[in-house]
N, C-alpha and C. Protein backbone atom coordinates (compact mmCIF):
# COMPACT_ATOMS: atom_id res chain seq x y z
N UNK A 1 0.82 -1.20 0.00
CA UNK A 1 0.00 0.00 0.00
C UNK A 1 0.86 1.26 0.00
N UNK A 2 1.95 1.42 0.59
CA UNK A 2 2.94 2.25 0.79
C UNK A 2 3.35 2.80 -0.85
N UNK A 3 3.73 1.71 -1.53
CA UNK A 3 3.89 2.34 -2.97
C UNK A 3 3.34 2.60 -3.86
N UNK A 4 1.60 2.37 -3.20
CA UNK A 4 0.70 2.89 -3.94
C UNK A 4 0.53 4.60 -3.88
N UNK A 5 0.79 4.83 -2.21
CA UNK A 5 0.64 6.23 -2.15
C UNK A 5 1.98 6.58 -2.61
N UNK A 6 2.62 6.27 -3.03
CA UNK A 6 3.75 7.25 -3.15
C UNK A 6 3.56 7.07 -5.01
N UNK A 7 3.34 6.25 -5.59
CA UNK A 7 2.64 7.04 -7.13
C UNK A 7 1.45 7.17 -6.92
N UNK A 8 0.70 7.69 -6.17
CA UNK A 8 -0.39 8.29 -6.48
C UNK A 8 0.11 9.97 -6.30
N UNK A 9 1.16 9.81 -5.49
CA UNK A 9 1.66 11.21 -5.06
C UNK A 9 2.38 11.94 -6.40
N UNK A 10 3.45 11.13 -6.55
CA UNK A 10 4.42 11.73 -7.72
C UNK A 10 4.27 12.17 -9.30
N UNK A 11 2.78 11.59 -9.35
CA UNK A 11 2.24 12.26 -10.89
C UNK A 11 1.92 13.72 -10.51
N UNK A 12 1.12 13.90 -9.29
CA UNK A 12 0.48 14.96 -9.20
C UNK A 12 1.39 16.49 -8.68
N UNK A 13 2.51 15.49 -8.00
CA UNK A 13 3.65 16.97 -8.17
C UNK A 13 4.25 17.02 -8.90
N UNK A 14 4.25 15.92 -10.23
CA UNK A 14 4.86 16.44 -11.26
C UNK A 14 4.17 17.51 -12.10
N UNK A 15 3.35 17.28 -12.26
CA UNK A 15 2.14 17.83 -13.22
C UNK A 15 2.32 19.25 -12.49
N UNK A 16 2.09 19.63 -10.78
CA UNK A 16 2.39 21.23 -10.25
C UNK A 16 3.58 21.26 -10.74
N UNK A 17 4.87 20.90 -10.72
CA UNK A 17 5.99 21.30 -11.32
C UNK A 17 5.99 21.72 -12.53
N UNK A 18 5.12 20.64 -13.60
CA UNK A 18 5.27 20.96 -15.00
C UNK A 18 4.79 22.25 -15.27
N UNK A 19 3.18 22.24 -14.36
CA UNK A 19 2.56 23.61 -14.99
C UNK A 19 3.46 24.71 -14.30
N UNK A 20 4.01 24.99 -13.24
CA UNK A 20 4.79 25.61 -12.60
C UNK A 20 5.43 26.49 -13.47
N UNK A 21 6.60 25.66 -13.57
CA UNK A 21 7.62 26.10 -15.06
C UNK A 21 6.84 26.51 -16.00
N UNK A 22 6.04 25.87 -17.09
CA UNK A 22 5.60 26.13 -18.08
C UNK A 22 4.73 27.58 -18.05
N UNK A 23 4.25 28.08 -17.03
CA UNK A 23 3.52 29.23 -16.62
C UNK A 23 4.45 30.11 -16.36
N UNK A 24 5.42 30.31 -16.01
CA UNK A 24 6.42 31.02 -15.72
C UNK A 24 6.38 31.10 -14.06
N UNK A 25 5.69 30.59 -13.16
CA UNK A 25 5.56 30.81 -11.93
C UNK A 25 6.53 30.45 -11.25
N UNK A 26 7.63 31.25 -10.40
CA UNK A 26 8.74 30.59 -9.29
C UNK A 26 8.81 29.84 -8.52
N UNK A 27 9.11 29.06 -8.48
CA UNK A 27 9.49 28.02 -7.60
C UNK A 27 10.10 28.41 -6.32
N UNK A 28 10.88 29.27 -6.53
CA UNK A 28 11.69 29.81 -5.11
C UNK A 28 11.08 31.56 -5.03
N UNK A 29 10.51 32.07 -3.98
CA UNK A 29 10.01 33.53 -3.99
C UNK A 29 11.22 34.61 -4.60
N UNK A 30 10.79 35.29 -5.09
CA UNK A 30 11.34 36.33 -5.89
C UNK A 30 12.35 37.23 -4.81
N UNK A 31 13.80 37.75 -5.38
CA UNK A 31 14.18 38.88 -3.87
C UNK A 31 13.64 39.64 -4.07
N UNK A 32 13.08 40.42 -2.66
CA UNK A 32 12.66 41.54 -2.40
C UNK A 32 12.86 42.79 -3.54
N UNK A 33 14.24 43.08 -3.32
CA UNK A 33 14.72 44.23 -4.56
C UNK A 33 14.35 43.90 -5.89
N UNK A 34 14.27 42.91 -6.29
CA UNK A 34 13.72 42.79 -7.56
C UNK A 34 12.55 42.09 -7.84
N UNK A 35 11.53 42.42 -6.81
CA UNK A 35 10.20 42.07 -7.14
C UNK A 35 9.12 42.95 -7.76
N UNK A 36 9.73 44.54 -7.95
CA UNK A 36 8.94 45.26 -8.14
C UNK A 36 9.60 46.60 -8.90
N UNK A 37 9.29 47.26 -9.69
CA UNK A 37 9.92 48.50 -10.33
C UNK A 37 9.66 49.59 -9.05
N UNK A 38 10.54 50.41 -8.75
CA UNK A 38 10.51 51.44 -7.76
C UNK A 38 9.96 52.27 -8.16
N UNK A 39 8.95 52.90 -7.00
CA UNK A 39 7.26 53.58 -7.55
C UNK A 39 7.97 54.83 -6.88
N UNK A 40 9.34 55.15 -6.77
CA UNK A 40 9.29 56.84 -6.28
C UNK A 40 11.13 57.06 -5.95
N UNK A 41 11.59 58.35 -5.80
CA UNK A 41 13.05 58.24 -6.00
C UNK A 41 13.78 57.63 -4.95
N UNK A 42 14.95 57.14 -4.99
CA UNK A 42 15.98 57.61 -3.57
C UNK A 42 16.50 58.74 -3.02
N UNK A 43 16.80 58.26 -1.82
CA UNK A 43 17.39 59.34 -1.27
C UNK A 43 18.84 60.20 -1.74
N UNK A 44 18.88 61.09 -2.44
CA UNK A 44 20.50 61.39 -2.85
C UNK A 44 21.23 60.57 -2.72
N UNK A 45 21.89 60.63 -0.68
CA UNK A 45 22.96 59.75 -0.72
C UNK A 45 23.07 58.03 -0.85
N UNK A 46 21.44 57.26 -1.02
CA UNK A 46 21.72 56.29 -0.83
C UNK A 46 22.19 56.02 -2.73
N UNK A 47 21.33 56.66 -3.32
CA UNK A 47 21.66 57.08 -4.87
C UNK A 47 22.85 57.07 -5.30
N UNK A 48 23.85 58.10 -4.97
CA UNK A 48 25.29 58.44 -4.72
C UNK A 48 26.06 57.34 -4.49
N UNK A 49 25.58 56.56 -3.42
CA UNK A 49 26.41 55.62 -2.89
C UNK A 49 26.08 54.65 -3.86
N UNK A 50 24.88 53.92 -4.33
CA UNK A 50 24.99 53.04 -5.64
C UNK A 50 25.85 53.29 -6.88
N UNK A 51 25.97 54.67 -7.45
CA UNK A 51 27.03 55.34 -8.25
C UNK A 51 28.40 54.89 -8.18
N UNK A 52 28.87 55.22 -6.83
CA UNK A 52 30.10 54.93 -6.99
C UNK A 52 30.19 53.49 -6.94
N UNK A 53 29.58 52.02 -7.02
CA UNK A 53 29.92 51.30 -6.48
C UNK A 53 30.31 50.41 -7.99
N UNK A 54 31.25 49.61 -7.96
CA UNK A 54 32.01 49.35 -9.89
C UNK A 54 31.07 48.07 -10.45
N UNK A 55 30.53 48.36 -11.16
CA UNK A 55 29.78 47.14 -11.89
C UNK A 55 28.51 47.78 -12.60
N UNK A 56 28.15 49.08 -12.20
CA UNK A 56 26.18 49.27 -12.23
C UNK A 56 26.73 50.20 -13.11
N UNK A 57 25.29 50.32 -13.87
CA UNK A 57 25.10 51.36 -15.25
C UNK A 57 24.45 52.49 -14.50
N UNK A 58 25.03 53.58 -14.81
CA UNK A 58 24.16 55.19 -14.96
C UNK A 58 23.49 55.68 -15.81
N UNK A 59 21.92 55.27 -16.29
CA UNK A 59 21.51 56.05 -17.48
C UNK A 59 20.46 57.58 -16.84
N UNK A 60 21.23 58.67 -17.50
CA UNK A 60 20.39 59.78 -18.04
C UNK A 60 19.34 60.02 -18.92
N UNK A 61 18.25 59.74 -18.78
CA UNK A 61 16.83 60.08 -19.63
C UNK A 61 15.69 61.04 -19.00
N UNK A 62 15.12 62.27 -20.16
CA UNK A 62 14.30 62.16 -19.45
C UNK A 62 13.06 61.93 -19.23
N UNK A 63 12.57 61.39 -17.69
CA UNK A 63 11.70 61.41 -17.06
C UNK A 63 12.10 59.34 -17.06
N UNK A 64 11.25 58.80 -15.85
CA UNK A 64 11.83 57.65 -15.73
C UNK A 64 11.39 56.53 -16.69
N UNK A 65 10.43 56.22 -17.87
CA UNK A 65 10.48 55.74 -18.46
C UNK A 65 11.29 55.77 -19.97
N UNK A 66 11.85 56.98 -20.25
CA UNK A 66 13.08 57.06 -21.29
C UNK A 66 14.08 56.56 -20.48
N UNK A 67 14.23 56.54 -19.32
CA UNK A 67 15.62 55.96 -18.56
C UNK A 67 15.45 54.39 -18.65
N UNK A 68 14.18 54.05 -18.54
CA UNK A 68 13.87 52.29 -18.69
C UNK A 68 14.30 51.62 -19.73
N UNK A 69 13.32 52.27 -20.88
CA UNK A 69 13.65 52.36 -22.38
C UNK A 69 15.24 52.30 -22.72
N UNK A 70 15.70 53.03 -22.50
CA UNK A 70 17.44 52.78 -22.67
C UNK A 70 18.26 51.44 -22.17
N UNK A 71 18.11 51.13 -20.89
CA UNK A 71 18.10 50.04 -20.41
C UNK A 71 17.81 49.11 -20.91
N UNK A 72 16.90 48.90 -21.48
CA UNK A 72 16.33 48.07 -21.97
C UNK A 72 16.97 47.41 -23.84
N UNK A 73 17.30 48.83 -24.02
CA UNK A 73 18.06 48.94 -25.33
C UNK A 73 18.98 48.41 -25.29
N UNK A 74 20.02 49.01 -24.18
CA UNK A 74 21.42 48.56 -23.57
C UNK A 74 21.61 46.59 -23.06
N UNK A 75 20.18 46.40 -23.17
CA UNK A 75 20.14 45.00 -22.02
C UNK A 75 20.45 44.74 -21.12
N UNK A 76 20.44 45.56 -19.95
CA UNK A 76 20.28 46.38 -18.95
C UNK A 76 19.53 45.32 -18.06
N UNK A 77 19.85 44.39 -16.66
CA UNK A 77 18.52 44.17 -15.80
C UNK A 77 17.87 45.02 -15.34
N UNK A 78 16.51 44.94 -15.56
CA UNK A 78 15.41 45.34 -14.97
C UNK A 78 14.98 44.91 -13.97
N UNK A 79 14.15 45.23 -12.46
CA UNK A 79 13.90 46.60 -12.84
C UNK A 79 15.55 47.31 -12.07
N UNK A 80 15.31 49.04 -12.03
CA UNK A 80 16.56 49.74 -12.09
C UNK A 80 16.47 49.24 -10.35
N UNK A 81 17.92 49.20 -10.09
CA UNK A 81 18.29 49.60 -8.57
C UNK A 81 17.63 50.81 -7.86
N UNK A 82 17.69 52.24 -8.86
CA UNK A 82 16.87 53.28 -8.14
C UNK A 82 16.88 53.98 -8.78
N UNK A 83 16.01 54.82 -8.79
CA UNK A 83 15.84 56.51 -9.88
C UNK A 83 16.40 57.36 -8.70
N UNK A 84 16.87 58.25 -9.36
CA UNK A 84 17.09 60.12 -8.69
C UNK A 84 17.15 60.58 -9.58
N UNK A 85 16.22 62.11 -9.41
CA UNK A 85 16.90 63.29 -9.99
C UNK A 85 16.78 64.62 -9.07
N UNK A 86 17.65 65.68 -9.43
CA UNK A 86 17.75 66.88 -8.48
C UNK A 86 16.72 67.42 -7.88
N UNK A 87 15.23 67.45 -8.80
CA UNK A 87 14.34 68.19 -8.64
C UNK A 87 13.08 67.52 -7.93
N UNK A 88 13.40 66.10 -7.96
CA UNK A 88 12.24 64.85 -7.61
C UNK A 88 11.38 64.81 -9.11
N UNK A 89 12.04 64.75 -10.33
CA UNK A 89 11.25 65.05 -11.23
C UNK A 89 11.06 63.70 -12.32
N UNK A 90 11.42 62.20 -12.14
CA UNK A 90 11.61 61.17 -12.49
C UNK A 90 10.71 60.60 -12.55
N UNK A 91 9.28 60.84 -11.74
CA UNK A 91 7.77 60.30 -12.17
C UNK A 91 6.71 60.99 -12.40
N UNK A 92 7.50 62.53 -12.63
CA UNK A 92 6.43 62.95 -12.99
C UNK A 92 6.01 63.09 -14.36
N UNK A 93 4.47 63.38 -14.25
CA UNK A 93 3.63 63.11 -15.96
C UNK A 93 3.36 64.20 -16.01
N UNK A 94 3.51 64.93 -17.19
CA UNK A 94 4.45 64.47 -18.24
C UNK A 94 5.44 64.43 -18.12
N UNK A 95 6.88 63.96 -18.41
CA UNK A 95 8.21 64.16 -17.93
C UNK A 95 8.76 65.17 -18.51
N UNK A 96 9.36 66.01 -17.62
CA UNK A 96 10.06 66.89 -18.26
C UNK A 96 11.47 67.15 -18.09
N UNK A 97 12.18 66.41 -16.85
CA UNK A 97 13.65 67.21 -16.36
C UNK A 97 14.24 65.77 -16.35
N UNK A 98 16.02 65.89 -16.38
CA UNK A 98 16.11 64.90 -16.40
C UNK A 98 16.18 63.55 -14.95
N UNK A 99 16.21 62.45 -15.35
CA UNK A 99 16.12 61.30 -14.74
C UNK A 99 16.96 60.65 -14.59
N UNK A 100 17.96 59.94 -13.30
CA UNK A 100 18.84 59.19 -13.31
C UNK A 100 18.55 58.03 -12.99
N UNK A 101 18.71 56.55 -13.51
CA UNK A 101 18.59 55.41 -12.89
C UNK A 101 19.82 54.73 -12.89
N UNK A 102 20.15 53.31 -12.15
CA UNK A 102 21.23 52.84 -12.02
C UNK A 102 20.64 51.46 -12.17
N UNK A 103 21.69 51.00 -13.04
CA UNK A 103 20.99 49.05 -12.71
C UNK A 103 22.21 48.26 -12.71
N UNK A 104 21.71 47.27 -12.78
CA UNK A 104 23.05 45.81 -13.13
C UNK A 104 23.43 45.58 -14.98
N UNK A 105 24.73 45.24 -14.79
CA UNK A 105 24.43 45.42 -16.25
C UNK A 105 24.03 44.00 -16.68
């Protein structure tokens, strides 16, 4: 009886596995930082401090979806590490000033 339940078991987590994958759904939860596009700027210095750090892209666009767009061009991971700009002006609609984002390359 024992190895009855155990294939009665193993079709049916195969089949959640199969559809799993095939749906695109994760298996392991997503990290935090990259579960979501950032809905508003950083703080200068935490901004600053991503800048200097050696590996990440700086794109200038403006307003924050020409900064995406580039990224995206570049092949760029998405979404960015963080937007700044001087004025807080990176979500606003319509865009007008410019936008800094930083990502992975």
């Amino acid at each position: 009886m024992r190895t009855a339940v155990n294939i009665a078991i193993r079709p049916s987590a195969l089949l959640l596995l199969a559809l799993g994958t095939t749906l695109g759904v994760p298996l392991q939860p997503a990290l935090p930082e990259a579960s979501a596009r950032p809905v508003d700027e950083m703080e200068e210095s935490a901004f600053l401090d991503l800048v200097d750090k050696e590996g990440l892209v700086l794109i200038t666009a403006i307003g924050v979806e020409a900064v995406d767009a580039e990224a995206r061009r570049r092949r760029l991971s998405l979404p960015a590490l963080g937007y700044w700009s001087p004025d807080g002006g990176c979500f606003r609609r319509p865009p007008q000033d410019d936008c800094n984002g930083i990502f992975r390359p």
